[in-house]
Protein backbone atom coordinates (compact mmCIF):
# COMPACT_ATOMS: atom_id res chain seq x y z
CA UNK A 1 24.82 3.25 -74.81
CA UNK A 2 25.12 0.55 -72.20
CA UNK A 3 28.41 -0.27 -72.88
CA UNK A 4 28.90 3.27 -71.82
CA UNK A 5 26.65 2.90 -68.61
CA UNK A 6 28.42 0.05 -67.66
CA UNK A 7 31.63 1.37 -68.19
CA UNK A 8 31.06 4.68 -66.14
CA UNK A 9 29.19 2.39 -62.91
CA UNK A 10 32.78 0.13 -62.88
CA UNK A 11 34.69 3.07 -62.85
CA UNK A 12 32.38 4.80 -60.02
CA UNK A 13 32.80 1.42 -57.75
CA UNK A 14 36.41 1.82 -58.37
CA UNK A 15 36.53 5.67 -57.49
CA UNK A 16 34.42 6.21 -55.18
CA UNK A 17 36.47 4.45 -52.15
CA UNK A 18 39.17 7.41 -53.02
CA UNK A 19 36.66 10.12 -53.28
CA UNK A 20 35.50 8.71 -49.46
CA UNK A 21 39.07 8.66 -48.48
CA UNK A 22 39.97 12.21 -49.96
CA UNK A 23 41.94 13.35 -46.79
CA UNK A 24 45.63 13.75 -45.72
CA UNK A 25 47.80 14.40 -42.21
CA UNK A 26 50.99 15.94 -41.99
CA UNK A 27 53.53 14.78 -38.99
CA UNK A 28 52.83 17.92 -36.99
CA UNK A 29 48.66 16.66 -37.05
CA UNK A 30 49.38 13.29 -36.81
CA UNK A 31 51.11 14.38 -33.02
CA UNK A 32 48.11 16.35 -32.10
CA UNK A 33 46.32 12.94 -31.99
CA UNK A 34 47.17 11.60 -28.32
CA UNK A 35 46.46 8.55 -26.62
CA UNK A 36 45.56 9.22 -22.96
CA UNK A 37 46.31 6.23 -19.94
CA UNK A 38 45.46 6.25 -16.42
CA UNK A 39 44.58 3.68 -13.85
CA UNK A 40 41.17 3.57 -11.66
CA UNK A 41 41.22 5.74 -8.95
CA UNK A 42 41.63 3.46 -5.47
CA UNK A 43 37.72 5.10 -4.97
CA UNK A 44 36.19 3.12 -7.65
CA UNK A 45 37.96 0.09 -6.97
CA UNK A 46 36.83 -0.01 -3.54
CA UNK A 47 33.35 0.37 -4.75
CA UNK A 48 33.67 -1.78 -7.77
CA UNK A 49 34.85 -4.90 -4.74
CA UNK A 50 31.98 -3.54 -2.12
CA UNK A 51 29.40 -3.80 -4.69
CA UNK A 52 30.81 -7.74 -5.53
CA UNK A 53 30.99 -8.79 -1.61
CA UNK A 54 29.21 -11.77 -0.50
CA UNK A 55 29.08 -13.03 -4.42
CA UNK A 56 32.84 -14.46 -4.17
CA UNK A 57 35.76 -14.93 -1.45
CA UNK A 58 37.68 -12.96 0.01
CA UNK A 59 40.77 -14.66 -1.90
CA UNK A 60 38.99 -14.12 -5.61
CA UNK A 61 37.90 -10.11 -4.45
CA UNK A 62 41.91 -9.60 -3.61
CA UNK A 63 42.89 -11.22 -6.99
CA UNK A 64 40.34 -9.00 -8.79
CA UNK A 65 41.16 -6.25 -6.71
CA UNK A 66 44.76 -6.39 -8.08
CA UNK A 67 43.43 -6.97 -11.47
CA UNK A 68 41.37 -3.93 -11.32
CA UNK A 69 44.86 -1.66 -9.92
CA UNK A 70 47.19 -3.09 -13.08
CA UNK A 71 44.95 -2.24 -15.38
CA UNK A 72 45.73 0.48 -17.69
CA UNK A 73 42.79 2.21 -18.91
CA UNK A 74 43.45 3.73 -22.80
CA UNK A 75 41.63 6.11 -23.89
CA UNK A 76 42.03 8.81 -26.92
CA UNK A 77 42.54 12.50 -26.75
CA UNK A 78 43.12 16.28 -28.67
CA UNK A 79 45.76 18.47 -28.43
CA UNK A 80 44.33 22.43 -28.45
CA UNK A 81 46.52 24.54 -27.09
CA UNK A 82 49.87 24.96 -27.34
CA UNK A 83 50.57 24.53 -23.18
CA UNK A 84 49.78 20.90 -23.69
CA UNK A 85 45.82 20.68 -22.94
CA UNK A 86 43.69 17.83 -24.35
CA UNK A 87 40.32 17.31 -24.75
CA UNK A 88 39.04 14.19 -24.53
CA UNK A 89 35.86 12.35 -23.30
CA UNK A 90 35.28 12.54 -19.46
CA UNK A 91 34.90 8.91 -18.89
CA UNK A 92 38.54 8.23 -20.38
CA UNK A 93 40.03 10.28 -17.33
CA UNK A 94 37.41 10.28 -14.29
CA UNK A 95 35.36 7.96 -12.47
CA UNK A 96 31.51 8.69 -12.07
CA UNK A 97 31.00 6.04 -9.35
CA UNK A 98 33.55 7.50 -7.46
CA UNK A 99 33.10 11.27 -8.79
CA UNK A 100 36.99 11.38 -8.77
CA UNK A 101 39.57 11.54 -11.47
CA UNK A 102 41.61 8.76 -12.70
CA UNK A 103 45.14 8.03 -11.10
CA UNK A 104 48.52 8.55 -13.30
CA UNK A 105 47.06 10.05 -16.30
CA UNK A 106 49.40 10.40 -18.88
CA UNK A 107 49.23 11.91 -22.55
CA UNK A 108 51.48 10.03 -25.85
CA UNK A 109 51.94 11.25 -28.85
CA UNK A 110 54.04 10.35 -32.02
CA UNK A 111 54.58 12.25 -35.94
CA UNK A 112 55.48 9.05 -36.94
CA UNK A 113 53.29 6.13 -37.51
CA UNK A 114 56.42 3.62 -37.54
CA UNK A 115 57.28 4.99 -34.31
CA UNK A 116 54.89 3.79 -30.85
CA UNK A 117 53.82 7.36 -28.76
CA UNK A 118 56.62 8.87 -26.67
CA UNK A 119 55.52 9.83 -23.17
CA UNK A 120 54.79 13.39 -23.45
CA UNK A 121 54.13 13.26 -19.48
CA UNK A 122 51.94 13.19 -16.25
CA UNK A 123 48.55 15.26 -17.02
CA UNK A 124 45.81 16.51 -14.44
CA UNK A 125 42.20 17.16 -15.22
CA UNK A 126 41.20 20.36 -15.12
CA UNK A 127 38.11 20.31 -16.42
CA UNK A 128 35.22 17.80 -16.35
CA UNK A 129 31.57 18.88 -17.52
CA UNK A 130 28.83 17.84 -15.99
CA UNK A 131 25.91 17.48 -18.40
CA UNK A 132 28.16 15.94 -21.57
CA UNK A 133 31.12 13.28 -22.07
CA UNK A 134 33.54 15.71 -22.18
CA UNK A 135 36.93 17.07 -19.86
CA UNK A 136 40.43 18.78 -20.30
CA UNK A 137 43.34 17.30 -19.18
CA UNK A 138 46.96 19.23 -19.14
CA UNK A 139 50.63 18.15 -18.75
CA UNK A 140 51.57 18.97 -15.01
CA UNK A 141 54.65 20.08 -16.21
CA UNK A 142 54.76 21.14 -19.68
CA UNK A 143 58.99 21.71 -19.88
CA UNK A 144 58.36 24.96 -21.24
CA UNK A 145 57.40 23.16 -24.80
CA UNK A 146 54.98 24.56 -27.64
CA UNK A 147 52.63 21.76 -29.07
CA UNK A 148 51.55 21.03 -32.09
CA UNK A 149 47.47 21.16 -31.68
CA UNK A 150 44.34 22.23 -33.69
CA UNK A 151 43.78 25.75 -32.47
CA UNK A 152 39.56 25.33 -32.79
CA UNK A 153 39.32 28.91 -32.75
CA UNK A 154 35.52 30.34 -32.86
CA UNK A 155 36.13 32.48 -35.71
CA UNK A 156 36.79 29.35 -38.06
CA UNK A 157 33.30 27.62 -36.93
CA UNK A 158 30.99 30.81 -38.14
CA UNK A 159 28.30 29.33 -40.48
CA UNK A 160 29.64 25.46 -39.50
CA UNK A 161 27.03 23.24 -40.27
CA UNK A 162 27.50 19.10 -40.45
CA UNK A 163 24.64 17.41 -43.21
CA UNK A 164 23.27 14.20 -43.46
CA UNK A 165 25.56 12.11 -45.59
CA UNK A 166 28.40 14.40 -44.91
CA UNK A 167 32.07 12.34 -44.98
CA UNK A 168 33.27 12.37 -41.87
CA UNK A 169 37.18 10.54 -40.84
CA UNK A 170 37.56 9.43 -37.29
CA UNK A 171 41.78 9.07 -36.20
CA UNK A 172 42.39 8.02 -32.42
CA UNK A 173 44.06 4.73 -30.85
CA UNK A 174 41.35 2.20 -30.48
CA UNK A 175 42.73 -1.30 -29.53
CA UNK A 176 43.61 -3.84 -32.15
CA UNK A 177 44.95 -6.56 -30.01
CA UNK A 178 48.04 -6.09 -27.90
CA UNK A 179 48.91 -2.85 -29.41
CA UNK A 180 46.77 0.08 -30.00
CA UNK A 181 48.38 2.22 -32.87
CA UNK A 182 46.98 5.70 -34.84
CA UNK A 183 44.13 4.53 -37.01
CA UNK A 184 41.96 6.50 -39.23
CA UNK A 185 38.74 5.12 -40.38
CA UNK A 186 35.67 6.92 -42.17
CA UNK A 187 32.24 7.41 -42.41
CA UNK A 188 29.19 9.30 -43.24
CA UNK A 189 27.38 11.46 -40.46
CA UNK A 190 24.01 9.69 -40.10
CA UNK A 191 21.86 11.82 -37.83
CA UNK A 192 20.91 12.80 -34.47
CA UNK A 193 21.70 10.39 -31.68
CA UNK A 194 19.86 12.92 -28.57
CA UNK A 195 20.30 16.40 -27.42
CA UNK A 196 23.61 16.05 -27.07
CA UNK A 197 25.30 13.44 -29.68
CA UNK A 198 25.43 12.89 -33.34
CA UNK A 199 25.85 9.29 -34.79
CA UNK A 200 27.93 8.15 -37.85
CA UNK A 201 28.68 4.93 -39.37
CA UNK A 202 31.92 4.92 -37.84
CA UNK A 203 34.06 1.85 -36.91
CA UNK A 204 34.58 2.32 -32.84
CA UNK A 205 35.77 0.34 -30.58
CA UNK A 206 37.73 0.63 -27.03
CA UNK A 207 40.73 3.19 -27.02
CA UNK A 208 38.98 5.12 -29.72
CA UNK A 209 36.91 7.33 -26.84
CA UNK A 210 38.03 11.07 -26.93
CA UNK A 211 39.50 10.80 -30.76
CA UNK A 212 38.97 13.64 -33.26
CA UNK A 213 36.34 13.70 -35.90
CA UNK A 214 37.09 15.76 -38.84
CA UNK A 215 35.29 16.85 -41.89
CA UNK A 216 36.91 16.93 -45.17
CA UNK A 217 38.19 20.01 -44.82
CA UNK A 218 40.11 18.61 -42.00
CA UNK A 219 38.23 21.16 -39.46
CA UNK A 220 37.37 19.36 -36.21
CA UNK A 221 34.09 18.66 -35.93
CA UNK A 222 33.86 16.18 -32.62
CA UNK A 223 35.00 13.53 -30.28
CA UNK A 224 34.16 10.30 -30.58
CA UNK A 225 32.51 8.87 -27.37
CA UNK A 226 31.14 5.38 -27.57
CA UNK A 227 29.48 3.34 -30.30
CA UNK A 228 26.08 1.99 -30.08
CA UNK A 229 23.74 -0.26 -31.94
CA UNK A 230 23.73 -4.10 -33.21
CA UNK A 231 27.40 -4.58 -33.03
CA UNK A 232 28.54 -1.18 -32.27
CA UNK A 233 27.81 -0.11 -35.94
CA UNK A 234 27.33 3.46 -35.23
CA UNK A 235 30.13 5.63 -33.56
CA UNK A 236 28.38 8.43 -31.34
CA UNK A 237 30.00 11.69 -30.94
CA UNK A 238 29.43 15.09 -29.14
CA UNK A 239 27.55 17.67 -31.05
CA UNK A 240 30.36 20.08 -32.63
CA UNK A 241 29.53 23.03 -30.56
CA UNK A 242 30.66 21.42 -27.49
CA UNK A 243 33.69 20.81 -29.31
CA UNK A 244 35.19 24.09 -31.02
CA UNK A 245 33.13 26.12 -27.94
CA UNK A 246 34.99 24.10 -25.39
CA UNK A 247 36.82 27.69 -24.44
CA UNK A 248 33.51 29.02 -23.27
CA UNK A 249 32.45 25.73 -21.35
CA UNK A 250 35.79 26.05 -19.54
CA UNK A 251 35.29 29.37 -18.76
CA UNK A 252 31.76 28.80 -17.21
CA UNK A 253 32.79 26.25 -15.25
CA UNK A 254 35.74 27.96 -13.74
CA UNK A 255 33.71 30.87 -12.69
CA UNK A 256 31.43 28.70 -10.81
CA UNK A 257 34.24 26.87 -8.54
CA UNK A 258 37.31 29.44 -8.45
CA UNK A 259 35.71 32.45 -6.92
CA UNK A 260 38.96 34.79 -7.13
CA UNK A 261 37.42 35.34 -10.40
CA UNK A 262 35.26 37.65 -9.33
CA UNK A 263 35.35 41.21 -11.30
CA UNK A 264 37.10 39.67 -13.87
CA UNK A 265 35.18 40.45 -17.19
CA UNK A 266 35.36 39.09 -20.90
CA UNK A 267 37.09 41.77 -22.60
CA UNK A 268 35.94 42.53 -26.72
CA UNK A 269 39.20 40.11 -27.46
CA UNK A 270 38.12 36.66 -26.50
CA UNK A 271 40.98 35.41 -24.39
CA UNK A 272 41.61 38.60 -23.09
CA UNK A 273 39.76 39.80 -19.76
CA UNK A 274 39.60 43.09 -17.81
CA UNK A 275 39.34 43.98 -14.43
CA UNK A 276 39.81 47.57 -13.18
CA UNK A 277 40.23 48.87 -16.56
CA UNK A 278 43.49 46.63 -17.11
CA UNK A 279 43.22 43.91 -19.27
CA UNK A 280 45.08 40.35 -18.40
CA UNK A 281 45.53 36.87 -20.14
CA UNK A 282 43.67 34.61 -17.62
CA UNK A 283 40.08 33.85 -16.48
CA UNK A 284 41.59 35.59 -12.61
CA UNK A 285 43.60 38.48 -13.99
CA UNK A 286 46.26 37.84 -12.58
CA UNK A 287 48.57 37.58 -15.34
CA UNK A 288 48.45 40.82 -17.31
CA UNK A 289 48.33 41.82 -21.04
CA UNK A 290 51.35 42.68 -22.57
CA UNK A 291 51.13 44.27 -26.04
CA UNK A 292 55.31 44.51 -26.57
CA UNK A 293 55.25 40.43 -26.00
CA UNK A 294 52.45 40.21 -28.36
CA UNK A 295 54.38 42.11 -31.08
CA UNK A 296 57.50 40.34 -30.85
CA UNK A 297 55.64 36.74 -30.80
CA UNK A 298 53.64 38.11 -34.40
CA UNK A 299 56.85 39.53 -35.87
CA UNK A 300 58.28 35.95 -35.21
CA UNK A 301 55.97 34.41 -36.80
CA UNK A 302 55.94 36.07 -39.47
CA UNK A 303 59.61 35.55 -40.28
CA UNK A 304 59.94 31.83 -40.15
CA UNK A 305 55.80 31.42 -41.50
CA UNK A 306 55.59 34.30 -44.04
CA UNK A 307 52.27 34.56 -42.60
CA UNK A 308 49.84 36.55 -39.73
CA UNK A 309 49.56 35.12 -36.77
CA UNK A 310 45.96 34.48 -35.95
CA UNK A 311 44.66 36.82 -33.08
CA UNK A 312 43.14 34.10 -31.02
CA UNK A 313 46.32 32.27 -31.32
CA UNK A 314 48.47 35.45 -30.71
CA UNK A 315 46.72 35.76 -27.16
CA UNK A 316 47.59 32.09 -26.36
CA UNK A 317 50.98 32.31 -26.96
CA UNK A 318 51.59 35.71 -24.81
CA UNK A 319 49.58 33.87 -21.98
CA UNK A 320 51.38 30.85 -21.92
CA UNK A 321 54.87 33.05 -21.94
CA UNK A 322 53.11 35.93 -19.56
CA UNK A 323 52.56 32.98 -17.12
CA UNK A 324 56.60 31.70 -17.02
CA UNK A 325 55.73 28.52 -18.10
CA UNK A 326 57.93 29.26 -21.12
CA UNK A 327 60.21 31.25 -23.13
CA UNK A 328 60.29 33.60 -26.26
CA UNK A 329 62.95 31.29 -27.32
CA UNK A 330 61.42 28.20 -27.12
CA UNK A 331 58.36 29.78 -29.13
CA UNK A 332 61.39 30.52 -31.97
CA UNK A 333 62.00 26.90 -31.59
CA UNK A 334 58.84 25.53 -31.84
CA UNK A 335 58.38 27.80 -35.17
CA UNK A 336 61.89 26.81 -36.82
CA UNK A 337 60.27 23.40 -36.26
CA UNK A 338 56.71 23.88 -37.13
CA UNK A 339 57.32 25.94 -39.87
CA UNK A 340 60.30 25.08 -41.91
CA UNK A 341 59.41 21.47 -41.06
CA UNK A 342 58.61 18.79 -43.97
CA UNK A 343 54.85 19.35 -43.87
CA UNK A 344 54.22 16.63 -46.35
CA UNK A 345 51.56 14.18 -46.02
CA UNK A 346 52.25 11.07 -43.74
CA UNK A 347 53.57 7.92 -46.26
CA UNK A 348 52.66 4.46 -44.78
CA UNK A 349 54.62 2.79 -47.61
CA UNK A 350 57.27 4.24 -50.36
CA UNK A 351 58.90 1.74 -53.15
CA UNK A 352 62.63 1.50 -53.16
CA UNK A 353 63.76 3.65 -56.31
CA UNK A 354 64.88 1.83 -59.59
């Protein structure tokens, strides 16, 4: 009988690390995983040498001035829409001494982890909440591209709950020396950090800020945002409603600073709005609804997928053509790709055959 008990704790010790790590990315995930870099706006440098005047010359403030402009701030980031919108934490892309956003943000990405992130392009911030460590940054100019991105669509989060003890798998860009490469690590969530934040015993260092937390159901849960503790030993992210109800937060937030919104309405469809008794794509109405679009996007989709279209998703992809920012055409492409793509999981290392 103890033989047996031994046997079975041995073979637990030597299991359990793969139960833990029970979780796999295909190429199109793996490039929804961004890293972010920008440079401190000229704002927070100036206040960063005011505050350090008197303490050292005028010759060391101009080196450290210089210092402070080369340096390339790294940060992590989320791809959710299929325009080219990240969410990330705020204080990877603005300044809160200088309540400005960074300078020469742009967004990387790679399916490949043998491959460094290709320069997807310049990005803008164009949305930064107030109250929580979080913002949404876009590609100026997206070149008419779809994205691959984790949709976070409301309907998927009904019932979500997060328990104590729950695996949890963190994969950003924090910085490992010169480089900073896609890393995944994992945890357990374990508990309440404030009003806002959740803690885990997540491995988090520098570059890692704005990286996706998923469960192991791969469903995005959070962002990471700092660490905290003896040693950093527990990684500190948002509260998931923040996350997958970033839509709303946007929304609210628009509506308070863009006042051409004004008569424009949620309509029963979220992401559609109404105004008049017309119903349009965008938080303005401006860009209207069109249903023939909407049918010809689903019927595509369901010729190189075999599959529905989600609804939610369905809306996106009518706004982002209703708004000329792309093509029917390049939304076939992006399907021939995304869908008749190898979907299998990401190898790090395959044995030459016999």
């Amino acid at each position: 009988m103890k033989k047996s008990i031994i046997i079975f704790f041995i073979m637990t010790l030597f299991l359990w690390p793969k139960l833990l790590w029970a979780i796999e990315f295909a190429p199109k995930e793996i490039a929804s995983v961004l890293q972010i870099t920008s440079s401190l706006p000229k704002e927070a440098i100036d206040l960063e040498i005011i505050s350090l005047a008197g303490w050292f010359t005028d010759d060391e403030l101009t080196d450290y001035r210089h210092q402070l402009e080369d340096q390339l701030q790294i940060g992590s980031g989320l791809m959710v829409t299929y325009s080219g919108c990240a969410l990330t934490n705020k204080h990877v892309v603005y300044s809160e001494t200088a309540e400005t956003a960074h300078q020469d943000i742009h967004l990387w990405s790679t399916d490949n982890l043998h491959q460094a992130p290709q320069d997807l392009g310049p990005a803008t911030v164009v949305m930064s909440a107030n109250f929580v460590d979080l913002a949404l940054v876009c590609l100026e100019n997206p070149q008419g591209k779809f994205y691959p991105h984790f949709s976070l669509n409301s309907a998927d989060y009904q019932n979500f709950k997060l328990t104590l003890g729950e695996e949890i798998f963190n994969l950003g860009y924090p910085a490992s020396g010169e480089q900073e490469s896609l890393t995944l690590t994992a945890g357990l969530v374990a508990g309440v950090w404030d009003d806002d934040y959740l803690k885990g015993d997540l491995t988090v260092t520098g570059g890692a800020s704005g990286s996706p937390v998923f469960n192991k159901n791969k469903q995005v849960v959070s962002l990471i945002t700092g660490n905290a503790g003896e040693r950093g030993l527990y990684g500190i992210f948002l509260k998931p409603s923040y996350v997958y109800g970033w839509r709303d937060l946007y929304a609210e937030i628009y509506r308070e600073v863009i006042t051409e919104s004004a008569g424009c309405f949620d309509a029963e469809q979220f992401g559609v709005y109404k105004k008049d008794g017309q119903e349009f794509y965008d938080l303005s109405c401006s860009i209207k609804r069109n249903f023939g679009l909407e049918d010809k996007i689903a019927f595509e989709y369901q010729q190189y997928c075999g599959a529905d279209l989600d609804v939610d998703d369905l809306i996106k992809v009518a706004g982002y053509i209703s708004s000329n920012k792309t093509t029917i055409n390049h939304w076939v492409g992006y399907l021939e790709q995304s869908c008749l793509a190898d979907a299998s999981p990401i190898t790090v290392f395959e044995a030459p055959a016999e």
